[in-house]
Each structure stands twice: as structure tokens, then as C-alpha cells.
Protein backbone atom coordinates (compact mmCIF):
# COMPACT_ATOMS: atom_id res chain seq x y z
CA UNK A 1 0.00 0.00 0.00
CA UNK A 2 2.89 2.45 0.60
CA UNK A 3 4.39 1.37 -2.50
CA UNK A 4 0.81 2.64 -4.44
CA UNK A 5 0.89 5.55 -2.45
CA UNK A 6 4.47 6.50 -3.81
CA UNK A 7 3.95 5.41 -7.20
CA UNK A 8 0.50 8.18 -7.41
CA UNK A 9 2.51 10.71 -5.77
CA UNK A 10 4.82 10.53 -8.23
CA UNK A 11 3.10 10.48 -11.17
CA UNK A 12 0.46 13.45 -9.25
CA UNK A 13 3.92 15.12 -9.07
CA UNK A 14 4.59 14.63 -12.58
CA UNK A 15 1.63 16.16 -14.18
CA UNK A 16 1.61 18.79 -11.45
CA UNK A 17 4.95 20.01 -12.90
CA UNK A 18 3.46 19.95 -16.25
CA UNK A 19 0.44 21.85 -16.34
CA UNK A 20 -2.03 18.98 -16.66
CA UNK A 21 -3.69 19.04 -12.60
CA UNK A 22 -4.16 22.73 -12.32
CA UNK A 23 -4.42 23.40 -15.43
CA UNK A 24 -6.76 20.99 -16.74
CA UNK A 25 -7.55 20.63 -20.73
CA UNK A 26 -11.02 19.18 -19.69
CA UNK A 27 -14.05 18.40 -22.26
CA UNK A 28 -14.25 15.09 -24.50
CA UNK A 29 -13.98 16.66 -27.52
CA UNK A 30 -11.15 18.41 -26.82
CA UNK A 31 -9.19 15.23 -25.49
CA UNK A 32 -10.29 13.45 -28.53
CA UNK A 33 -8.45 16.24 -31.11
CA UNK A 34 -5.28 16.06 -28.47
CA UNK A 35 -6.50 19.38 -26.79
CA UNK A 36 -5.46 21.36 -29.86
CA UNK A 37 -8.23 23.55 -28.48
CA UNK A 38 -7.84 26.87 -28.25
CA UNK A 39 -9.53 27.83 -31.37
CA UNK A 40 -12.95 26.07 -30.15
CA UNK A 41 -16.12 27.35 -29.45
CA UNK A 42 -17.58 25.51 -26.82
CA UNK A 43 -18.52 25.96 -23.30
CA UNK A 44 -15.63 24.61 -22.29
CA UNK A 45 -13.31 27.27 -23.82
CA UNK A 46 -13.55 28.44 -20.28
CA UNK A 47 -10.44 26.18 -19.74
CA UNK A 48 -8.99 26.41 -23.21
CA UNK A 49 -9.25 29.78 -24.37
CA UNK A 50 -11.68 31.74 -22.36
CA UNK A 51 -11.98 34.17 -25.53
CA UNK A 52 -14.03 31.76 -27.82
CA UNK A 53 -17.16 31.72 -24.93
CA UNK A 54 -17.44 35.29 -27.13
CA UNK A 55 -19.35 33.48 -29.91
CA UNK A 56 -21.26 31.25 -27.68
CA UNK A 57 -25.15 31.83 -28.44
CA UNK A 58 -27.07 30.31 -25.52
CA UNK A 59 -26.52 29.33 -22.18
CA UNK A 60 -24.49 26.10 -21.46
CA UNK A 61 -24.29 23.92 -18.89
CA UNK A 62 -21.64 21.10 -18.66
CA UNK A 63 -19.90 17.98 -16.57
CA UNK A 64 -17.09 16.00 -17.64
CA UNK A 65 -15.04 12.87 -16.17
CA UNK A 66 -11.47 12.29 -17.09
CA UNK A 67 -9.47 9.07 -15.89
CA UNK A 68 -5.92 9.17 -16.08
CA UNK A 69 -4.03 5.86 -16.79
CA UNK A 70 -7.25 4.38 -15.91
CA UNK A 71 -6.73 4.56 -12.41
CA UNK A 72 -9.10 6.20 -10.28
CA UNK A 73 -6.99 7.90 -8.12
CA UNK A 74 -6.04 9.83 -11.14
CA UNK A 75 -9.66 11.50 -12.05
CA UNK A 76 -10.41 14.86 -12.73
CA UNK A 77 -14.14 15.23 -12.04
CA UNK A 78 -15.66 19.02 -13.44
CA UNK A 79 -18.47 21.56 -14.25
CA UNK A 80 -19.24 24.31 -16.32
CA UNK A 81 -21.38 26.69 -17.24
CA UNK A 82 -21.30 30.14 -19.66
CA UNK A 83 -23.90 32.90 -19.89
CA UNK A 84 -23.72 34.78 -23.19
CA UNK A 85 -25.51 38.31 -23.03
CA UNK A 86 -27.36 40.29 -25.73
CA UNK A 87 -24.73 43.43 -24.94
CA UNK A 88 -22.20 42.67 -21.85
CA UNK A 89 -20.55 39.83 -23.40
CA UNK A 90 -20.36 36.28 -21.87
CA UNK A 91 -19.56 35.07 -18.33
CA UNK A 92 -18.77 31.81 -16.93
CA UNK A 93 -17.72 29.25 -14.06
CA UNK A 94 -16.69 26.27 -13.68
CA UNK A 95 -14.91 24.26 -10.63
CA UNK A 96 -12.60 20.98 -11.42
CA UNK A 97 -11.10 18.88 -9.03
CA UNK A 98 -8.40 16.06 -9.26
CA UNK A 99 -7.33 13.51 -7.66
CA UNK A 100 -8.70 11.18 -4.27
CA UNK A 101 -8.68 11.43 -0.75
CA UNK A 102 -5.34 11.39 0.10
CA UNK A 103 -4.45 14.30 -2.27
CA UNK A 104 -6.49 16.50 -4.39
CA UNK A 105 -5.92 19.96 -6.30
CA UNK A 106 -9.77 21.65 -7.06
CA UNK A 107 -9.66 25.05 -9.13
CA UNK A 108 -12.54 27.48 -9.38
CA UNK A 109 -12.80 29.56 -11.39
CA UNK A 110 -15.15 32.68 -13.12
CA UNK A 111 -14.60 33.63 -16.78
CA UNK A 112 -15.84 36.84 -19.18
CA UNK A 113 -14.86 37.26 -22.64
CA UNK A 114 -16.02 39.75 -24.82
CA UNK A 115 -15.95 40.28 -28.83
CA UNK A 116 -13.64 43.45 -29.43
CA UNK A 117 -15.09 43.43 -33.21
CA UNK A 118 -16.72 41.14 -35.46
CA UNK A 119 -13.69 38.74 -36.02
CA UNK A 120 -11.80 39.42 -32.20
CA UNK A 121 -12.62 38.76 -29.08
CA UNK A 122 -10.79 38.71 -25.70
CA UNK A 123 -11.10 36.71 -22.45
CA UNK A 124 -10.00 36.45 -18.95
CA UNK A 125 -10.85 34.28 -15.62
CA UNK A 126 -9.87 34.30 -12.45
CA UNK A 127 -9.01 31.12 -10.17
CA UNK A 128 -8.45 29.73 -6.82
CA UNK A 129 -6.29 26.91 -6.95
CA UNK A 130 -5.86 24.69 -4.04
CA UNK A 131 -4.04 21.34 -2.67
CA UNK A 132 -5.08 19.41 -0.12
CA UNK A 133 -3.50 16.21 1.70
CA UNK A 134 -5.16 13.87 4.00
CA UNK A 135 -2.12 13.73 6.41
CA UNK A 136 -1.67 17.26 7.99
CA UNK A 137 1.69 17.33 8.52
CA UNK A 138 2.06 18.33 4.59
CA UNK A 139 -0.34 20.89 4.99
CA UNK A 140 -2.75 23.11 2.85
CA UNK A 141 -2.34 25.57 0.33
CA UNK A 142 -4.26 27.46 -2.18
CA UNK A 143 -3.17 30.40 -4.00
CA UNK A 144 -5.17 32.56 -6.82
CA UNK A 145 -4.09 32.64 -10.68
CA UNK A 146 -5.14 33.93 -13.93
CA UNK A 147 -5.59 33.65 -17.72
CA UNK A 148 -6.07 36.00 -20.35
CA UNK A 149 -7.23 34.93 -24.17
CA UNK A 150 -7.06 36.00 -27.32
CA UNK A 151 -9.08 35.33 -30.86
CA UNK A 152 -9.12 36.13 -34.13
CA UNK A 153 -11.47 35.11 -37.41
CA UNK A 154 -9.05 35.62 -40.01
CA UNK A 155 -11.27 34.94 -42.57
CA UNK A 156 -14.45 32.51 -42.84
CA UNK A 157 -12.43 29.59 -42.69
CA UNK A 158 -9.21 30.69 -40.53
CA UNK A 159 -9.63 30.90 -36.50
CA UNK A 160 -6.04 31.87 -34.52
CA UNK A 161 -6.30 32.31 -31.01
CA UNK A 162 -3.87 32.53 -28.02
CA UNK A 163 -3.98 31.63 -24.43
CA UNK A 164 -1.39 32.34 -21.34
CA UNK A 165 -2.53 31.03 -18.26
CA UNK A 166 -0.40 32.03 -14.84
CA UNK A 167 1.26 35.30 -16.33
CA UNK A 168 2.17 36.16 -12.40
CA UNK A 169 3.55 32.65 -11.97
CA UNK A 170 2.38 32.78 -8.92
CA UNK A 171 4.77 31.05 -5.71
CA UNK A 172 2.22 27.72 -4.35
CA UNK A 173 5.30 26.72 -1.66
CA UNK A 174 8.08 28.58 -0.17
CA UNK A 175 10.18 25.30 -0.22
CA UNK A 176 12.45 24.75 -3.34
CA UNK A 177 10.50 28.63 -4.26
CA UNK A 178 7.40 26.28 -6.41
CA UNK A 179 5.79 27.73 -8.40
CA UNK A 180 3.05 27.17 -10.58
CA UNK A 181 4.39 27.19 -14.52
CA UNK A 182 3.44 29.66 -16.99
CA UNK A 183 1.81 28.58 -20.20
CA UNK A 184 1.33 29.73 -23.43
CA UNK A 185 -0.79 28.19 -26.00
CA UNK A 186 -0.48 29.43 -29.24
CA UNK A 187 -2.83 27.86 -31.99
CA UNK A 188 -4.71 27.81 -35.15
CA UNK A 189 -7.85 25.89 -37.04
CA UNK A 190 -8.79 26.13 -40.70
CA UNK A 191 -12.31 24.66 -42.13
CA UNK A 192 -11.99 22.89 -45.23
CA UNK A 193 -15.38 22.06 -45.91
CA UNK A 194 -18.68 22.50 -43.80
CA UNK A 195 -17.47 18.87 -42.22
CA UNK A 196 -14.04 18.56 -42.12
CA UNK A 197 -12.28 20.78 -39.16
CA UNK A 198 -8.83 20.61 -38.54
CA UNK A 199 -6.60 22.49 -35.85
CA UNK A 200 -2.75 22.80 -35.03
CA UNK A 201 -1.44 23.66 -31.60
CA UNK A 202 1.79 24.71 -29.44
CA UNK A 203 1.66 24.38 -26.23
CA UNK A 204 5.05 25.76 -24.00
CA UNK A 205 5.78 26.03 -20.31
CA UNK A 206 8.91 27.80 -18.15
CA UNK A 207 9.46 23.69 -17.04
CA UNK A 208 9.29 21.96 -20.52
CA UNK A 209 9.80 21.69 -23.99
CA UNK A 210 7.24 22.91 -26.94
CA UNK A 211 4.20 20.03 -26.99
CA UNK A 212 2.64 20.54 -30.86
CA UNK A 213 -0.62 18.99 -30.69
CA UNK A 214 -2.88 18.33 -34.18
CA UNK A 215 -5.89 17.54 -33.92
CA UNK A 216 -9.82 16.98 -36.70
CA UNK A 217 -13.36 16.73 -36.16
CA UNK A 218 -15.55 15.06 -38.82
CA UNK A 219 -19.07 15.32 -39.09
CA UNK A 220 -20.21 12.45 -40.80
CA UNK A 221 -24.25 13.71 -40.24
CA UNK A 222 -25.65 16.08 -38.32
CA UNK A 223 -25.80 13.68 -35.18
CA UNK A 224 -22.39 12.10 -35.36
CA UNK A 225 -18.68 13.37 -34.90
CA UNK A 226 -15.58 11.56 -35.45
CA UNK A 227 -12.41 12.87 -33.94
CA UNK A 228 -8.97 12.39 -33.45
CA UNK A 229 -5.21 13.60 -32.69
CA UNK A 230 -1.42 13.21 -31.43
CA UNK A 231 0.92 15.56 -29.23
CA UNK A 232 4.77 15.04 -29.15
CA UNK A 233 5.75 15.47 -25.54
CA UNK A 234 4.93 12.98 -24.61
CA UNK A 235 3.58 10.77 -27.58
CA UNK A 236 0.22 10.56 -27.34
CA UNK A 237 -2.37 10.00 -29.84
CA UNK A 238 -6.21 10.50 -29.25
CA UNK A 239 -9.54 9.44 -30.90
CA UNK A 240 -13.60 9.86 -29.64
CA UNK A 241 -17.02 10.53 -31.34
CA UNK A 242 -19.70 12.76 -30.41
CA UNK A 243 -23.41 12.91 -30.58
CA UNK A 244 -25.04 15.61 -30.87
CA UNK A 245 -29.15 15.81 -30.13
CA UNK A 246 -29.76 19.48 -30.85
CA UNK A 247 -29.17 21.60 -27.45
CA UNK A 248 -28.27 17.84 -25.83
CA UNK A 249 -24.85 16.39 -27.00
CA UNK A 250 -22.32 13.76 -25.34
CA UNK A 251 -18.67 13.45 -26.02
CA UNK A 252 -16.32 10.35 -25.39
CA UNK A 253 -12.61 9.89 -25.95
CA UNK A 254 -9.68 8.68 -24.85
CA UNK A 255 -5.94 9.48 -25.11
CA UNK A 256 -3.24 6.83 -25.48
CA UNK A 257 0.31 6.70 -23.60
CA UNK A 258 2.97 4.58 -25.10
CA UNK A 259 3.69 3.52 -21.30
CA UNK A 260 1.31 4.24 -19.21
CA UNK A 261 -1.73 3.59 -21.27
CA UNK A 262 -5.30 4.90 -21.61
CA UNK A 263 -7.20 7.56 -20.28
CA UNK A 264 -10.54 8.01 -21.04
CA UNK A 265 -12.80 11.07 -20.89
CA UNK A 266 -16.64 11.96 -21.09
CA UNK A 267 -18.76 15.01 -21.37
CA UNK A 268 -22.31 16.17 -21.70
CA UNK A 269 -23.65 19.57 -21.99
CA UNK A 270 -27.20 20.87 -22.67
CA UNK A 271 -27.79 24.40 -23.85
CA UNK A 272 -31.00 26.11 -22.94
């Protein structure tokens, strides 16, 4: 049992140090294109690129499960929801949390993004990001970030969009001076035909190198989406469907690592 409890600390550690536990790249359809998502317009853009909730058109409501590895000490569990106005723009919140008893990190967070002109829009949200451990002698901490977005229509067919999240890199321990990493996402998505999406992605941190991240969506009818992807660092490749009822639609997918294997994810979201 000690030996389990290392092994999750470690790899907890691991994708603490890169981005992936407080900064979670949550929503099925995302993790099915590799998370090369922050040209998307979706509700949850409120984790990807808060910018893009600017085009949203009604009011969204979401939940998603993610299972790392399969193991269910490795979950992120989440919930969203965005509020698009006639005249004051869009707001949103959402609150994620990761991991089990023993350790967790939750992040809560409120969004607004608002369109600067018919092809830009900007976006911001603020968080409160906290860790918690079972055992008290590690003790509790929680700190507050931000992110800022950017996006641009180039033209019909041509998104761009940006995305830094932690531009204070704010301290989360005074031992070792931790810090939470800063990261940029820079990224672009080009619609060949009224089916066929496709979207590139780079993805860089102050603790790691660039992660380029590719990633299509094909609607093969109105109802069904195929999807799929790959990121370098590490190799990964990805793959899910959608279905979409109208205002209802689900999302599953699943990401594959060369050594530590699958991890699944599923969303729903209704829009009223």
C-alpha cells in the first residue's frame, strides 16, 4: 500500500509540474483532437481559451469525467457553465477537481470574454487553486491565478487564437520557491469544408519543452462526430465521437500513452 501511495505521488507530481492538474484541458472533444483547443467554441473554452465563450449563443451547462491511466486515483471530475448576453458579453464558471482522498488539487474559477469586433474577441478568468493532503503534517495551500485569451477570425475559414494562463507565476510553496508554470498556447484551425475541421497547436511552459498537438473533427451527419489527434511530448495520440441531439450532445474519448496507457474522458452539456 505504501508502495501505491508513492507510485500516485509521483506520477500526481509529474503532471503537477506539467500543467495537466491545475491546469486541466477538460471536455471530450477536446481530449479526442489532443487538446489542440484553443480555437474552439464551446462551453468549455472556459479552460482552453476563455476568448471563444465570445461566440457562444445560448446558455451552457456542462460535466465532464477524465481518468488518467485508468486509475481512479487519477480522475479529474468538473463543471461548467457560460452565460452569453445580448450586450455585456459572456460570463462563466466552472470548478474541477483532481485527484482522491489522500491528495487533491480543485480550481474554481469565473470567466468573461467579450468580442472586441466582429472577427476578435478577448477573455480572462480568475481562479483559486488549491491542494489538499489527507495527512496534515504536509499541509494546505491554495493560491489565486489567472488567464487572459485572445481570438481572431481571419477569414471565414481561418480561426487563430492565443492563451497564457499564470502570467504572475504565482509562488504555491516557499520550499524549493514552487511555483506554478506559466503557459502559453499558441494555436490555429482552418475549415476545409462544412465537415471537415482541422486544428494545429503549441503548447510551452517555463518547465518543458514545446508540446505541438494536431488535432480533426468530422461530421459524418448532423448527429455524429468523429475525432482524433497526437501531441509530441509525450507521444500521445487520441480518438472519440460525439453525438449531438440538438441543445443535448455527449462526447467520449480517450488518449493513449505509449507507457502508461489509456485515459478516457466523457462530457455532456445541454444548452437552454
Amino acid at each position: 500500500m505504501r508502495f501505491v501511495s508513492i507510485f500516485l505521488f509521483a506520477i500526481c507530481s509529474s503532471l503537477l509540474l506539467s500543467g495537466q492538474t491545475h491546469n486541466p484541458q477538460l471536455g471530450a472533444r477536446a481530449a479526442a483532437m489532443s487538446n489542440a483547443a484553443v480555437t474552439n467554441v464551446d462551453e468549455w473554452a472556459i479552460h482552453h481559451n476563455q476568448a471563444a465563450l465570445a461566440y457562444l449563443k445560448k446558455p451552457t451547462a456542462a460535466i465532464s469525467y477524465q481518468n488518467r491511466f485508468l486509475l481512479n486515483e487519477l480522475s479529474t471530475k468538473a463543471v461548467a457553465f457560460a452565460l452569453p448576453t445580448e450586450n455585456a458579453g459572456t460570463f462563466g464558471v466552472s470548478v474541477s477537481q483532481f485527484g482522491y482522498s489522500q491528495y487533491n488539487e480543485t480550481k474554481a474559477g469565473i470567466a468573461y470574454a467579450r468580442q472586441l469586433g466582429k472577427r476578435i474577441s478577448a477573455g480572462v478568468r480568475l481562479n483559486y487553486y488549491h491542494i489538499g493532503f489527507q495527512e496534515s503534517y504536509y499541509g494546505n495551500t491554495g493560491v489565486l491565478t489567472a488567464e487572459i485569451g485572445m481570438l481572431a477570425k481571419v477569414t471565414d475559414d481561418l480561426t487563430i487564437g492565443a492563451h497564457l494562463y499564470n502570467p504572475s507565476y504565482a509562488k504555491i510553496a516557499d520550499y524549493n520557491d514552487e511555483r506554478i508554470p506559466v503557459i502559453l498556447r499558441i494555436g490555429a484551425g482552418y475549415e476545409f469544408s462544412e465537415k471537415l475541421t482541422a486544428n494545429v497547436e503549441v503548447q510551452k511552459d517555463l518547465n518543458n519543452d514545446p508540446n505541438v498537438k494536431i488535432g480533426a473533427e468530422y461530421k459524418v451527419v448532423d448527429m455524429l462526430y468523429l475525432r482524433g489527434g497526437l501531441s509530441t511530448n509525450h507521444f500521445e495520440n487520441s480518438f472519440g465521437f460525439g453525438l449531438n441531439f440538438g441543445d443535448f450532445s455527449i462526447d467520449l474519448a480517450s488518449s493513449y500513452h505509449y507507457i502508461l496507457g489509456y485515459s478516457p474522458q466523457a462530457s455532456m452539456h445541454y444548452a437552454f
